[in-house]
Protein backbone atom coordinates (compact mmCIF):
# COMPACT_ATOMS: atom_id res chain seq x y z
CA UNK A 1 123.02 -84.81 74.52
CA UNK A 2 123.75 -88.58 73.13
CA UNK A 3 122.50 -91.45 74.08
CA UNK A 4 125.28 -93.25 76.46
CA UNK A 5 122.87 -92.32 79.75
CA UNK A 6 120.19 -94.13 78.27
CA UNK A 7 122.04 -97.27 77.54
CA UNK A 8 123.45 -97.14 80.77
CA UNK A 9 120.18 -97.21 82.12
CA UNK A 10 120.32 -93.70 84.10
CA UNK A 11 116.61 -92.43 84.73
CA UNK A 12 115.89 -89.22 84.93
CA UNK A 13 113.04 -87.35 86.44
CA UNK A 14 111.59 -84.00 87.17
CA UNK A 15 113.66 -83.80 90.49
CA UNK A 16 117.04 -83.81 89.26
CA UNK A 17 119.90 -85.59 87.75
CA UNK A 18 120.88 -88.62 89.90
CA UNK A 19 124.24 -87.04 90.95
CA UNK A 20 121.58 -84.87 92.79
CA UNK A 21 119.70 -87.33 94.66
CA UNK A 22 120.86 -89.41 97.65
CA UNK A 23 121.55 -92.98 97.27
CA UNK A 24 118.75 -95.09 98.21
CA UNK A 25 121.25 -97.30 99.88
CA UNK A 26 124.75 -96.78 101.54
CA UNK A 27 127.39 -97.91 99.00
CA UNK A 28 128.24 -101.35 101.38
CA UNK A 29 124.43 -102.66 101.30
CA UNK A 30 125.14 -102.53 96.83
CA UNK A 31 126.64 -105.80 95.51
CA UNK A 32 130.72 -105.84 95.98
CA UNK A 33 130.97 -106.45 92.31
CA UNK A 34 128.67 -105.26 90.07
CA UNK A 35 127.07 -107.02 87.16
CA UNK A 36 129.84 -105.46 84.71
CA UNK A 37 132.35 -105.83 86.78
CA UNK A 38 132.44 -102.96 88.78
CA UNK A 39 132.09 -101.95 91.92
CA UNK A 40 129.98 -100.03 93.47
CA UNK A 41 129.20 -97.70 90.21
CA UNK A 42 128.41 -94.28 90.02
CA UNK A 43 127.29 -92.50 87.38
CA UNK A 44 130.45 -90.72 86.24
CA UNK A 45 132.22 -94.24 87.23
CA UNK A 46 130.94 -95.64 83.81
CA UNK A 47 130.78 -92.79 82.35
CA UNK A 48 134.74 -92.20 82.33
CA UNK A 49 135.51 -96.08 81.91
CA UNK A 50 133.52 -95.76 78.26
CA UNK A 51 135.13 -91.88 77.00
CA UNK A 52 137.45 -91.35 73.86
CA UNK A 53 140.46 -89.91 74.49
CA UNK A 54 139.21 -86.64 73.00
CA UNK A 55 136.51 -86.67 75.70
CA UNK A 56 139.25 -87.14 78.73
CA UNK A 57 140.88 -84.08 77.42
CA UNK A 58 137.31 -82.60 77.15
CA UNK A 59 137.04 -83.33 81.30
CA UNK A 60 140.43 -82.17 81.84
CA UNK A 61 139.43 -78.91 80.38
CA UNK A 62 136.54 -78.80 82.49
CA UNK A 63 138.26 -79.58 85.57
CA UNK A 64 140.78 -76.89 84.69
CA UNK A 65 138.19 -74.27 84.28
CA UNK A 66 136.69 -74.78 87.40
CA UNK A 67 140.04 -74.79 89.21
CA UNK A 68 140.66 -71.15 87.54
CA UNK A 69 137.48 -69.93 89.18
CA UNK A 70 138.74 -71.32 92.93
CA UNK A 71 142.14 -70.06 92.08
CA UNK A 72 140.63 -66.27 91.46
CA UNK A 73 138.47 -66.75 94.57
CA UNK A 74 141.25 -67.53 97.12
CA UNK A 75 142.66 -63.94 95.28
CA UNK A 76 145.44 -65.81 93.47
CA UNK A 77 146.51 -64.30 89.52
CA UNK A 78 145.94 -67.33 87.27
CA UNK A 79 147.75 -65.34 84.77
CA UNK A 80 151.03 -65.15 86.65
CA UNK A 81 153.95 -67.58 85.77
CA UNK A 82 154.17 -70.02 88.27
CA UNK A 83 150.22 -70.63 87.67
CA UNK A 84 149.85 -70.77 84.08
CA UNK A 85 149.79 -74.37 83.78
CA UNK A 86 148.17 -75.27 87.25
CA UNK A 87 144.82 -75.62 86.64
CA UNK A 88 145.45 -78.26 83.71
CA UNK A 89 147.98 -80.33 85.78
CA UNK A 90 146.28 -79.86 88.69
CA UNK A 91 143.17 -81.35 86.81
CA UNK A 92 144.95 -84.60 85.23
CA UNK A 93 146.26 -85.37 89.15
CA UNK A 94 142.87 -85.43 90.30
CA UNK A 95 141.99 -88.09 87.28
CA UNK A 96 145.09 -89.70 88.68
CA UNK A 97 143.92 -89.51 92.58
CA UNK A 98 140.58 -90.65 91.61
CA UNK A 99 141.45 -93.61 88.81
CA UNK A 100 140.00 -96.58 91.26
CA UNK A 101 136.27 -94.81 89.38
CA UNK A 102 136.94 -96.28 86.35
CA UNK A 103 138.63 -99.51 87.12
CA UNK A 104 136.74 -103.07 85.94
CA UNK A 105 137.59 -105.16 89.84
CA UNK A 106 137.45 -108.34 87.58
CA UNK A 107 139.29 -107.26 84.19
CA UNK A 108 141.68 -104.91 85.96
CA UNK A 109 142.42 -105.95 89.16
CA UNK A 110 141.55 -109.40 89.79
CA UNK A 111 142.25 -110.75 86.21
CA UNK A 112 142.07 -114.63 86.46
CA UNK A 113 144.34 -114.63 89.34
CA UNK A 114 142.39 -116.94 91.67
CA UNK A 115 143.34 -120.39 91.99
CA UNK A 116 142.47 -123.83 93.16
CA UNK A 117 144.58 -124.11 96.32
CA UNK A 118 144.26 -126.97 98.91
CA UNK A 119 145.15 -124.36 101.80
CA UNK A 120 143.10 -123.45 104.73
CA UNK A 121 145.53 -121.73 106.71
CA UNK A 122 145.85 -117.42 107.05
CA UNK A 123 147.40 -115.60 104.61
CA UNK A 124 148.07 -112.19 105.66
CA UNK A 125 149.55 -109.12 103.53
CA UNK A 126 150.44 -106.41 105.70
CA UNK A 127 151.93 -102.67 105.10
CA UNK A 128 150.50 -102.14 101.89
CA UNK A 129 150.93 -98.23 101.38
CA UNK A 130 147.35 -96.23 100.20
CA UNK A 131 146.90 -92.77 99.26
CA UNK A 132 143.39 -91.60 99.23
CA UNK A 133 141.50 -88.36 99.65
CA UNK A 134 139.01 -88.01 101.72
CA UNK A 135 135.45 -86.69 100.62
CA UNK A 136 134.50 -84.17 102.96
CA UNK A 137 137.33 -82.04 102.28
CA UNK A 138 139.47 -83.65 99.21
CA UNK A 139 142.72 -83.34 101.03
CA UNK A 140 144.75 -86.61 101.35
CA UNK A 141 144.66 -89.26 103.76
CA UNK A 142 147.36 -92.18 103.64
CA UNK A 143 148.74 -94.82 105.99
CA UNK A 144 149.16 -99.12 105.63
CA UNK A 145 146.55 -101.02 105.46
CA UNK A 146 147.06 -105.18 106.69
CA UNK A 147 145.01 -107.75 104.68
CA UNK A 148 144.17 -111.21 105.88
CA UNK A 149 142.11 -114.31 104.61
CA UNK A 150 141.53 -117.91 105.12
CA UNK A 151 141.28 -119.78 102.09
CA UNK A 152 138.25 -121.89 101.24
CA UNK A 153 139.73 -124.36 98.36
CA UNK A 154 140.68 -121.17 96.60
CA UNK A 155 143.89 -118.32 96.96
CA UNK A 156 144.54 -115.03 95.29
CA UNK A 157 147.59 -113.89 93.49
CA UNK A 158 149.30 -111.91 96.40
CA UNK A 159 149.92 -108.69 94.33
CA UNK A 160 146.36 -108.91 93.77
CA UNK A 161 145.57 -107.77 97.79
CA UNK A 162 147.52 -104.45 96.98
CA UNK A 163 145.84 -103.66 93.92
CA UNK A 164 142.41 -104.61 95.22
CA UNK A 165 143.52 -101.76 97.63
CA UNK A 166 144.48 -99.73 95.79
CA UNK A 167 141.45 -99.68 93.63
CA UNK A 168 139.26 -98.15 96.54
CA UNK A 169 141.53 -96.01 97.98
CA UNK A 170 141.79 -94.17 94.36
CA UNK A 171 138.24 -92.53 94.78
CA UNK A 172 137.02 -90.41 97.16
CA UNK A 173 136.88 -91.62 100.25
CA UNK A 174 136.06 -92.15 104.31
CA UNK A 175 138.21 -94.64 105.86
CA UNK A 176 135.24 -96.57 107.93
CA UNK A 177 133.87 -97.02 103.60
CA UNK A 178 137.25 -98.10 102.36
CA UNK A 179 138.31 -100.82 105.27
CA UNK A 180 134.81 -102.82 104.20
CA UNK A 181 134.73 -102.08 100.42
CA UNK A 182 138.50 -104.20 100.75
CA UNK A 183 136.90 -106.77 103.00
CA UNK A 184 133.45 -107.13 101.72
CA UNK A 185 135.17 -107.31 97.76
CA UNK A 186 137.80 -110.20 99.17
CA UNK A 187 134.64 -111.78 100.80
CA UNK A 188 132.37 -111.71 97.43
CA UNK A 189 135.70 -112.41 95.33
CA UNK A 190 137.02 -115.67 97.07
CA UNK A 191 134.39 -116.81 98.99
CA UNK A 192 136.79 -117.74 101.77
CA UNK A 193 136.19 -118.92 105.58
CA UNK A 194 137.45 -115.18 106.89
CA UNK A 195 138.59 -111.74 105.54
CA UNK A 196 140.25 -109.28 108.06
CA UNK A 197 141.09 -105.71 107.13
CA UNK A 198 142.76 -103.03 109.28
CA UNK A 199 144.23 -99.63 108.25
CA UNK A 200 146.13 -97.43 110.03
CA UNK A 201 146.04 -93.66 108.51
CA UNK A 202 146.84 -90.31 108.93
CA UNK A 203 144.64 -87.59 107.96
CA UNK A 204 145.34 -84.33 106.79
CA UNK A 205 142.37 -83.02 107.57
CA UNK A 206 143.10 -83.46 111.10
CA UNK A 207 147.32 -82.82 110.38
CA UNK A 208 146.70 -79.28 108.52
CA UNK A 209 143.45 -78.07 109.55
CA UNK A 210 140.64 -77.98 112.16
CA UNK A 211 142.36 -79.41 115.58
CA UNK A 212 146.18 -79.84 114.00
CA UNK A 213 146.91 -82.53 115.81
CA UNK A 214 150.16 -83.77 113.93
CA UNK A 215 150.37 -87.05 115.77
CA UNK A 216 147.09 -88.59 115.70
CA UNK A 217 146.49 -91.59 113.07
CA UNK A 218 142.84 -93.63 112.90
CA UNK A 219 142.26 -97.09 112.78
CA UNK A 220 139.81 -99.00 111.35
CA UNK A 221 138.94 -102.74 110.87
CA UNK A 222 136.35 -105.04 109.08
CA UNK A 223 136.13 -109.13 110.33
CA UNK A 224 134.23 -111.24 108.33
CA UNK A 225 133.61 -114.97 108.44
CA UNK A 226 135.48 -116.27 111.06
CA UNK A 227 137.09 -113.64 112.08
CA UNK A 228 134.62 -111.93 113.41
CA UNK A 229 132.64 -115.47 114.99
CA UNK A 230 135.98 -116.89 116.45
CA UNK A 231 137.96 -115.12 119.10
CA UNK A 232 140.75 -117.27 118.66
CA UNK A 233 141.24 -116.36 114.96
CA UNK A 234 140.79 -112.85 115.31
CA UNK A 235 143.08 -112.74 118.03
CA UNK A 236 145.82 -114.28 115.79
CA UNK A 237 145.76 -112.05 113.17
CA UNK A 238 146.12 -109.38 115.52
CA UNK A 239 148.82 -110.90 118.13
CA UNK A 240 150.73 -111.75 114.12
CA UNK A 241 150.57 -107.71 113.22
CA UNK A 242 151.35 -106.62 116.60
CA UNK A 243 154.81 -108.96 116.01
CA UNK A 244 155.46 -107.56 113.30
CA UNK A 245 155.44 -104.02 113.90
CA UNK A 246 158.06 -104.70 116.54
């Protein structure tokens, strides 16, 4: 055992590791962007953001290992062919899928792109494409999700909306979580008059499993500011996305 959970401050106690106890808190009452920049931290999150390279391919092989056991359970041959180098690949996807862990929100995503702007009218970003996996049964969800703010003396690079994004929907996720980690983020990031976030997804949980309904998608929305206080506001973001998908 070394030392990199005590100088990350992890306590441990007789009941168990923290990745065995609840949260005190749900993840949207913690601080947007945490003290290091970022956001809403796990253990593992810094854990992974800190490792060599020779510890990622120490995780890998732990990932892999594990997926040979579920591969002999569901009365597969992990020995055959076509499975020989599954478990390793299907191990660096998941580090792929679930990359948003280790990202730094300020370093990584946001990166100095937020500028003195003398603009108090909407900007809106819409259609920005997110695969994420949800948590309950780590099969994929993916859909658009529309992104809208009103600047208070200060704009974001545009790209930076899609990565900011992208960032949550890398980790494992519900969509309620994800549509508020985007909003509440923009909110702590800009500090503008409004943030507005609606996605539209389809979930294969629902697709390939349990009721198989191939048609249904979810939405999901987060107002802030004055989005949520003014009706008129609101009600032109969503009259401007309802154009638009004409």
């Amino acid at each position: 055992m070394n030392n990199r959970n005590d100088l990350m401050g992890i306590n441990r106690n007789e009941t168990g590791t923290p990745l065995n106890m609840k949260a005190s808190s749900p993840f949207t009452l913690n601080p947007p962007v945490d003290s290091d920049g970022f956001s809403w931290p796990s253990v593992g999150t810094k854990q992974r953001s800190i490792e060599s390279p020779e510890e990622e391919q120490q995780r890998i092989e732990r990932i892999a290992d594990a997926v040979k056991v579920i591969l002999n359970e569901v009365g597969e041959d992990i020995n055959r062919e076509g499975l020989l180098a599954t478990p390793e690949r299907y191990a660096k996807a998941m580090l792929f899928f679930t990359k948003g862990y280790q990202t730094n929100i300020m370093d990584d995503v946001i990166n100095n792109a937020v500028f003195e702007e003398d603009h108090d009218e909407m900007v809106i970003v819409r259609d920005i494409e997110i695969h994420s996996l949800c948590e309950h049964h780590l099969v994929p969800f993916f859909g658009k999700v529309h992104i809208a703010y009103i600047p208070n003396k200060k704009v974001i690079g545009l790209s930076k909306l899609a990565r900011l994004a992208e960032m949550y929907a890398r980790r494992l996720q519900v969509q309620e979580r994800l549509t508020k980690q985007i909003a509440l983020a923009l909110s702590e990031i800009l500090k503008p008059l409004g943030v507005a976030v609606v996605i539209e997804a389809s979930h294969m949980c629902m697709v390939s499993r349990g009721v198989q309904k191939t048609g249904s998608s979810t939405m999901t929305s987060c107002m802030l500011g004055c989005f949520r206080d003014q009706h008129k506001t609101r009600e032109e973001f969503l009259t401007l996305l309802n154009k638009s998908n004409r």
